[in-house]
N, C-alpha and C. Protein backbone atom coordinates (compact mmCIF):
# COMPACT_ATOMS: atom_id res chain seq x y z
N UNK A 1 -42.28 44.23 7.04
CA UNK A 1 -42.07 43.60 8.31
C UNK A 1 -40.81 42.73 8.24
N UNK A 2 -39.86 42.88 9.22
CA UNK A 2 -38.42 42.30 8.97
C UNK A 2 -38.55 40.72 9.50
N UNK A 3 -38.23 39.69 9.67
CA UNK A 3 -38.26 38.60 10.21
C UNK A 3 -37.13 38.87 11.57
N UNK A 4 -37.76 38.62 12.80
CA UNK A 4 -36.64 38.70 13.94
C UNK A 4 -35.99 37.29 13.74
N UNK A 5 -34.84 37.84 14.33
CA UNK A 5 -33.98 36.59 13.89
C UNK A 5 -33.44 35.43 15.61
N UNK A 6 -33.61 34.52 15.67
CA UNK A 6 -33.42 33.67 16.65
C UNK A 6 -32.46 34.28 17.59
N UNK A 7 -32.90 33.83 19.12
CA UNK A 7 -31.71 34.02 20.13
C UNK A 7 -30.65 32.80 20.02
N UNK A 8 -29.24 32.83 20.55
CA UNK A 8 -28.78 32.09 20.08
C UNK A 8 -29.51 30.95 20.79
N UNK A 9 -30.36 30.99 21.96
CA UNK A 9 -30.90 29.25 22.67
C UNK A 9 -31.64 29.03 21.92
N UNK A 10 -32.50 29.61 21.18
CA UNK A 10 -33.24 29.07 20.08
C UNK A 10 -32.69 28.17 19.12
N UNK A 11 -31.68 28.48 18.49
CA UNK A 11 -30.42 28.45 17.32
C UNK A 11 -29.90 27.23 17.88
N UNK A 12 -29.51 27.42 18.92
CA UNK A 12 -29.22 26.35 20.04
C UNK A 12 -30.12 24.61 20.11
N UNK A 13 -31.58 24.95 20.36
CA UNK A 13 -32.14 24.24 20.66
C UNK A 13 -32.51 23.65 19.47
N UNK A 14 -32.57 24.80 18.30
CA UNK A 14 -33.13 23.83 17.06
C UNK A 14 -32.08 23.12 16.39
N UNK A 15 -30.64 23.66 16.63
CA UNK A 15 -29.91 22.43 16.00
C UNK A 15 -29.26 21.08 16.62
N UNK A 16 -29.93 20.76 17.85
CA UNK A 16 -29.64 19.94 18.43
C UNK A 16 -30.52 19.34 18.93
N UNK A 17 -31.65 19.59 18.05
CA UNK A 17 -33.08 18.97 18.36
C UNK A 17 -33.15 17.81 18.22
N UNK A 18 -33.60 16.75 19.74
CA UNK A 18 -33.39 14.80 19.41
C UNK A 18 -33.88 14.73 18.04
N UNK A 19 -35.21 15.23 17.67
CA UNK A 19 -35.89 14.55 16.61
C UNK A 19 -34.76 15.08 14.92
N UNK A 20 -34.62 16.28 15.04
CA UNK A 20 -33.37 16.11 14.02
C UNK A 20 -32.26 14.99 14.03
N UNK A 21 -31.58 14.81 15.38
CA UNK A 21 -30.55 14.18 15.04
C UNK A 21 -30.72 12.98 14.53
N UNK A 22 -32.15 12.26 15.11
CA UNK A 22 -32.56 10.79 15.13
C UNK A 22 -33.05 11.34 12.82
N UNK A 23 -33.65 11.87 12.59
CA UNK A 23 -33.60 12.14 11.25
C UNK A 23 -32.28 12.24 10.36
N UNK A 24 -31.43 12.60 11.07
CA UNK A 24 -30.14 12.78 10.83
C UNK A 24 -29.19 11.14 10.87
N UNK A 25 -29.25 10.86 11.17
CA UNK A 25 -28.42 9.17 11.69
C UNK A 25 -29.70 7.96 10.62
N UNK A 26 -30.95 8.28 10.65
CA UNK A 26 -31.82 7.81 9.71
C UNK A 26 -31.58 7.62 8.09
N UNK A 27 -31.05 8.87 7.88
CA UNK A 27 -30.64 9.38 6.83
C UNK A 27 -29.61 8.81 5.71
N UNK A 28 -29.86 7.16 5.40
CA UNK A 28 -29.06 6.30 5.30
C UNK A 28 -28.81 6.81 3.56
N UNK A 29 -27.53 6.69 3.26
CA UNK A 29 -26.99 6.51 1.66
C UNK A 29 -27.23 5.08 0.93
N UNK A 30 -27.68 4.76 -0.05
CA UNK A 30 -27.41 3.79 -0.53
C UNK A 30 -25.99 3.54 -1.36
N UNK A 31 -25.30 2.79 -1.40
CA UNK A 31 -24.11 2.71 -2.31
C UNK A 31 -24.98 2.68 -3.39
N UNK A 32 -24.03 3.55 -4.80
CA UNK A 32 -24.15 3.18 -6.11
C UNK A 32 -23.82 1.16 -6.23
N UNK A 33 -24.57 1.26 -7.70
CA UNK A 33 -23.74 -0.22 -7.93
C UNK A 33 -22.79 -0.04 -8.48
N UNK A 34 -21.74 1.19 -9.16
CA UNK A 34 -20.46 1.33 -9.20
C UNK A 34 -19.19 1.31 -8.30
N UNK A 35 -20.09 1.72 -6.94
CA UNK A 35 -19.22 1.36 -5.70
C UNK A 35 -19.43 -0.10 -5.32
N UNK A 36 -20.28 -0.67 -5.50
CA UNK A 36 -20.73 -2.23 -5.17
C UNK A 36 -19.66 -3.03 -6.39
N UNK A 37 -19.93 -2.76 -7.82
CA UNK A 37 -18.85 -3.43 -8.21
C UNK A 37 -17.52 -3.29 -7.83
N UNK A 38 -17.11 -1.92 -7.75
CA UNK A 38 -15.73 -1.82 -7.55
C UNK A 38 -15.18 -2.46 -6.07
N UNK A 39 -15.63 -2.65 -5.43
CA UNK A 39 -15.83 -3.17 -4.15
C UNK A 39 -15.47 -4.57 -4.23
N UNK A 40 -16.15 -5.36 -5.43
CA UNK A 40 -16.14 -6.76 -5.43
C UNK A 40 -15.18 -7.06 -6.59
N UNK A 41 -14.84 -6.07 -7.47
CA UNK A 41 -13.87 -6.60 -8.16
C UNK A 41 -12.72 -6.91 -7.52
N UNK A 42 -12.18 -5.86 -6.28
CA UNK A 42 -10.86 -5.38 -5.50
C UNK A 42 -10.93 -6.56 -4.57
N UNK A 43 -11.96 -7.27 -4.02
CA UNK A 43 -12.16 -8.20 -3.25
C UNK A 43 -11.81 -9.55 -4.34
N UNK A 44 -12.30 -9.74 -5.32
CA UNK A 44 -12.05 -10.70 -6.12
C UNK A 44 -10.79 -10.70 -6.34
N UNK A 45 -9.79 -9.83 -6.37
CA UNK A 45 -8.24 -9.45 -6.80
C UNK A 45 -7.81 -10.10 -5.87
N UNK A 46 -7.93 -9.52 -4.47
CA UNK A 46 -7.03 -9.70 -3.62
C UNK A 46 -7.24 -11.32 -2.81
N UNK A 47 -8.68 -11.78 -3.31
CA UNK A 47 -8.92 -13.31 -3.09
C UNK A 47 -8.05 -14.06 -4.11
N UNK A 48 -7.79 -13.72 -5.38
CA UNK A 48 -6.57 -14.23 -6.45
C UNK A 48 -5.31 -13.88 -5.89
N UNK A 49 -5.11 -12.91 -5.42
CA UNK A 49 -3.43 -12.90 -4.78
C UNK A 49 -3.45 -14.06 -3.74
N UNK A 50 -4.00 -13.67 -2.83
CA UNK A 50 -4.12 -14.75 -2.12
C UNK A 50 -3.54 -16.24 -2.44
N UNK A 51 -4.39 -16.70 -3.25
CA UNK A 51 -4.85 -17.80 -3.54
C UNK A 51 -3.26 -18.30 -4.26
N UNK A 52 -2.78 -17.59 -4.79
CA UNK A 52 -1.72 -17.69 -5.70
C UNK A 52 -0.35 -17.80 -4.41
N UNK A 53 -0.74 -16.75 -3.40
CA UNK A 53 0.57 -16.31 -2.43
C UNK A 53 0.85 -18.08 -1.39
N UNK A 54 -0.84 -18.66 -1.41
CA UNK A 54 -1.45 -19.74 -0.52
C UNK A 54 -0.42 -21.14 -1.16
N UNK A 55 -0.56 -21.20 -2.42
CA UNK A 55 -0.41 -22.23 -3.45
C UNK A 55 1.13 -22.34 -3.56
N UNK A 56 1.65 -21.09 -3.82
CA UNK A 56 3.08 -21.45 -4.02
C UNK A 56 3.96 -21.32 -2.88
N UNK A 57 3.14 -20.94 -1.35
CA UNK A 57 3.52 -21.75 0.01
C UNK A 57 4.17 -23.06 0.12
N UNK A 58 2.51 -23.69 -0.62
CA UNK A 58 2.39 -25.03 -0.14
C UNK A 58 3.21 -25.90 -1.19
N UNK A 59 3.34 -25.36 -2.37
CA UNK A 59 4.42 -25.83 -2.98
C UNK A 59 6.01 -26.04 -3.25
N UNK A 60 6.27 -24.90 -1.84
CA UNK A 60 7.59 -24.98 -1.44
C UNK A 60 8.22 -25.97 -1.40
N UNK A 61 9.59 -26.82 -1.66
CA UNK A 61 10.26 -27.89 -1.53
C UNK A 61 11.21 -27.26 0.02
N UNK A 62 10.16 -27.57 1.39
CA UNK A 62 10.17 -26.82 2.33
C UNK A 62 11.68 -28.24 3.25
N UNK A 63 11.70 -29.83 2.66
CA UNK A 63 12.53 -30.13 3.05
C UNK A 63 14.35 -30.03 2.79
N UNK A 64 14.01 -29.25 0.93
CA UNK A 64 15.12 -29.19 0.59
C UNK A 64 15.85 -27.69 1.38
N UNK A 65 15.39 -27.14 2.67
CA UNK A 65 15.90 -26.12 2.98
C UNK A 65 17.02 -27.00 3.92
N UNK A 66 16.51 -27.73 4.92
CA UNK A 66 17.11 -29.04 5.87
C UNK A 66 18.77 -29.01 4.97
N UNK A 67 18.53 -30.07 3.81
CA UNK A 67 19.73 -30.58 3.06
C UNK A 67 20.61 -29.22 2.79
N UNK A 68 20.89 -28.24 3.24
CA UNK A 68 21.52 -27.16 2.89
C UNK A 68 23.08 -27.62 3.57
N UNK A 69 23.98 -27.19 3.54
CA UNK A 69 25.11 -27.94 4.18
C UNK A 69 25.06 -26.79 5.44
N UNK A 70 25.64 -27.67 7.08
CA UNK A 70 25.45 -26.70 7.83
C UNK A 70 27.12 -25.75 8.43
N UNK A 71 27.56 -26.06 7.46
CA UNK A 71 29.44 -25.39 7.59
C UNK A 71 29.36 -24.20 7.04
N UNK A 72 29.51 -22.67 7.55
CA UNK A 72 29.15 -21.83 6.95
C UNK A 72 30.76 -21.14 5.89
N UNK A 73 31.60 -22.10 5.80
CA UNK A 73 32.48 -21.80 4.99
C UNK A 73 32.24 -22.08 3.31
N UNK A 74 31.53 -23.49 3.65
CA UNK A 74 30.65 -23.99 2.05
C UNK A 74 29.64 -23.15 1.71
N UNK A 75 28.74 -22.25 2.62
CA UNK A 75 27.76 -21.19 2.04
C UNK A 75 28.18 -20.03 1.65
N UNK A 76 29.67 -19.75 1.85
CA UNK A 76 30.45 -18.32 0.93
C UNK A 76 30.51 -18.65 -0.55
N UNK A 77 29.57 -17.99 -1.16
CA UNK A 77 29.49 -18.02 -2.94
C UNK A 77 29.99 -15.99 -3.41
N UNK A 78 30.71 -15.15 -1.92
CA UNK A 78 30.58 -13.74 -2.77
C UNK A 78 31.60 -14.24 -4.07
N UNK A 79 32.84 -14.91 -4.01
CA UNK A 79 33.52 -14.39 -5.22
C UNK A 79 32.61 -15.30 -6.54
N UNK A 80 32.41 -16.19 -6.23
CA UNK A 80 31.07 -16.86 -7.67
C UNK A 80 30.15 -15.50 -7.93
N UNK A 81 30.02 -14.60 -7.08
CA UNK A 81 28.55 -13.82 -6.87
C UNK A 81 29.09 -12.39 -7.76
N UNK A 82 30.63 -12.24 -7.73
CA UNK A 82 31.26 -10.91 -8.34
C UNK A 82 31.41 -11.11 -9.45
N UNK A 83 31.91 -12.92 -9.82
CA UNK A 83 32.38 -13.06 -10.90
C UNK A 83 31.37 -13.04 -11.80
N UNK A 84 30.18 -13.82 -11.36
CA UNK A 84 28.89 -13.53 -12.64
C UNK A 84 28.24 -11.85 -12.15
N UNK A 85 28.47 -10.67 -11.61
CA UNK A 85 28.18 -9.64 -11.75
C UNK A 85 28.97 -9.17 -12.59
N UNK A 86 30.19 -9.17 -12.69
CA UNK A 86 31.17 -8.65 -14.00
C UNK A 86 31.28 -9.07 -14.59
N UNK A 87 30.90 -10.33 -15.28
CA UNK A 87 31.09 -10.73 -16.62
C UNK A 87 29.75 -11.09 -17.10
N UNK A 88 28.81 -12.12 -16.19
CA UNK A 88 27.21 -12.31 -17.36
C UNK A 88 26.49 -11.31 -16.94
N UNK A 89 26.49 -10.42 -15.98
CA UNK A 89 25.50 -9.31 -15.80
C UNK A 89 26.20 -8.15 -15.41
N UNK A 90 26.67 -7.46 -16.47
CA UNK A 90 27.39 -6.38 -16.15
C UNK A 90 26.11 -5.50 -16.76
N UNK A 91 25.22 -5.77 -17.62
CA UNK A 91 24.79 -4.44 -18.20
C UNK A 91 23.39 -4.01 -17.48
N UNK A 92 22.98 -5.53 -16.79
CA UNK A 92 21.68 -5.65 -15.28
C UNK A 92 22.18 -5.08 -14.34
N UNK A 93 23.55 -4.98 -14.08
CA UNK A 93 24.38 -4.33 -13.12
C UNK A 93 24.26 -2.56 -13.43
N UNK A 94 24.72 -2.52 -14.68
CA UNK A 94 24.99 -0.86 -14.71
C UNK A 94 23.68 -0.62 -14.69
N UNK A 95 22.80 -1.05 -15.35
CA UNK A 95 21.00 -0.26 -14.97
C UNK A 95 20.81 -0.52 -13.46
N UNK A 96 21.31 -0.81 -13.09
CA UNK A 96 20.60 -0.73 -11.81
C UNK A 96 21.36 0.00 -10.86
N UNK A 97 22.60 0.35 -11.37
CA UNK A 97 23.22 1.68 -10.54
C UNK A 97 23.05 2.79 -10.91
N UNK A 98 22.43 3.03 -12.48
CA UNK A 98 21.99 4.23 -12.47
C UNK A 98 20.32 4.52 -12.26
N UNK A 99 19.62 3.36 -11.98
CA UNK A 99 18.30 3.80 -11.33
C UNK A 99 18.35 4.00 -10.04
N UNK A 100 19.54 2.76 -9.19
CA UNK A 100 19.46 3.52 -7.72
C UNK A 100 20.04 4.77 -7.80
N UNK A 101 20.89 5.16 -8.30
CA UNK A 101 21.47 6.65 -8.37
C UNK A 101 20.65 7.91 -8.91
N UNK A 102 19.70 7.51 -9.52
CA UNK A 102 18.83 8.61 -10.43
C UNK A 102 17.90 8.84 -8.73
N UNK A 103 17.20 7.41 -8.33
CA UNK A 103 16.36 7.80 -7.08
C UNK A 103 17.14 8.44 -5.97
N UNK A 104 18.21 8.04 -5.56
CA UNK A 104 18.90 9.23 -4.81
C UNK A 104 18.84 10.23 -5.08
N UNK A 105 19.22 10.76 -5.90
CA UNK A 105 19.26 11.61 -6.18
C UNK A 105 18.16 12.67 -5.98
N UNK A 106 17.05 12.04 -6.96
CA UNK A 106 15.23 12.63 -6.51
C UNK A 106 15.23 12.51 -4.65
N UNK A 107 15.43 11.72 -3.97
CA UNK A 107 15.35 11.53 -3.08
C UNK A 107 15.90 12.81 -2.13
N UNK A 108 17.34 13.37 -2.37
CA UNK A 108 17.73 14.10 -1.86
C UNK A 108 17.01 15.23 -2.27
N UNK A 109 16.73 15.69 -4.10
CA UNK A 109 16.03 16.83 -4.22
C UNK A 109 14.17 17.15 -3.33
N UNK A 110 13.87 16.15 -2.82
CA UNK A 110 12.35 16.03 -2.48
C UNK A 110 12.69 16.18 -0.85
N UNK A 111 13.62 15.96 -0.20
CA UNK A 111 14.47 16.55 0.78
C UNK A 111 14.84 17.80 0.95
N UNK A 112 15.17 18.53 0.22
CA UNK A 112 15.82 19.54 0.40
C UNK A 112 14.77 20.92 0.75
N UNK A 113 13.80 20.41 -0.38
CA UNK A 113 12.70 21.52 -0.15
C UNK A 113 12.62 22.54 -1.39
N UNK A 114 12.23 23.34 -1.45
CA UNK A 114 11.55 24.80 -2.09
C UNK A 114 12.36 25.84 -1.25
N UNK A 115 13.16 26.21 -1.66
CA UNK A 115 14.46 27.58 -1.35
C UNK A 115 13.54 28.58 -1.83
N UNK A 116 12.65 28.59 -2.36
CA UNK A 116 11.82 30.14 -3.04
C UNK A 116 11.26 31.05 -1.92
C-alpha cells in the first residue's frame, strides 16, 4: 500500500499551522557559557578602552591649547619639519615609503582583478 502524498493545501496548511509556528518562536536556544564568557570578556575590553580613552581626555593640558601663539607665520615649522626628516629620521622615513609603496602597490593588484 503506497502512502498518498498531500495536496499542496494540505502541505500548505500544515506548514503554517498557528500551533507550529507558536512551537516554533517557543523554541528558545540557550547560549553556551562559552558564548556568555566570550561576550563578557569583549565587554570587559572595550569597558578598559574606554576607561583609558575617558582618563587621558580628562588629562589633557586642554588650557595649554589657548597659549598657542595666534600669528600663523610663527606656526610654520615645514623647514624644522624637513630638516629633522633628512637628517634624525631618514631611516623612519625610508620604511615608511617603502611600506606605503609596497600597499599601493597590493592595492592596485587587488584592483585590477583576475585576467584568467
Amino acid at each position: 500500500m503506497s502512502e498518498q502524498r498531500p495536496t499542496i493545501m494540505e502541505a500548505f496548511v500544515h506548514q503554517f499551522n498557528p500551533k507550529r509556528q507558536i512551537a516554533k518562536l517557543l523554541d528558545l536556544k540557550v547560549p553556551s557559557i562559552e558564548s556568555i564568557l566570550k561576550t563578557f570578556t569583549r565587554m570587559i575590553i572595550a569597558g578598559l578602552f574606554l576607561a583609558v580613552v575617558l582618563v587621558s581626555l580628562y588629562g589633557t593640558g586642554w588650557p595649554a591649547i589657548e597659549q598657542l601663539p595666534q600669528n600663523v607665520a610663527d606656526q610654520s615649522n615645514i623647514k624644522a619639519l624637513g630638516v629633522l626628516i633628512f637628517t634624525d629620521f631618514v631611516i623612519p622615513f625610508e620604511i615608511l615609503s617603502v611600506v606605503l609603496l609596497s600597499s599601493l602597490m597590493g592595492a592596485i593588484y587587488l584592483a585590477k582583478g583576475d585576467d584568467n
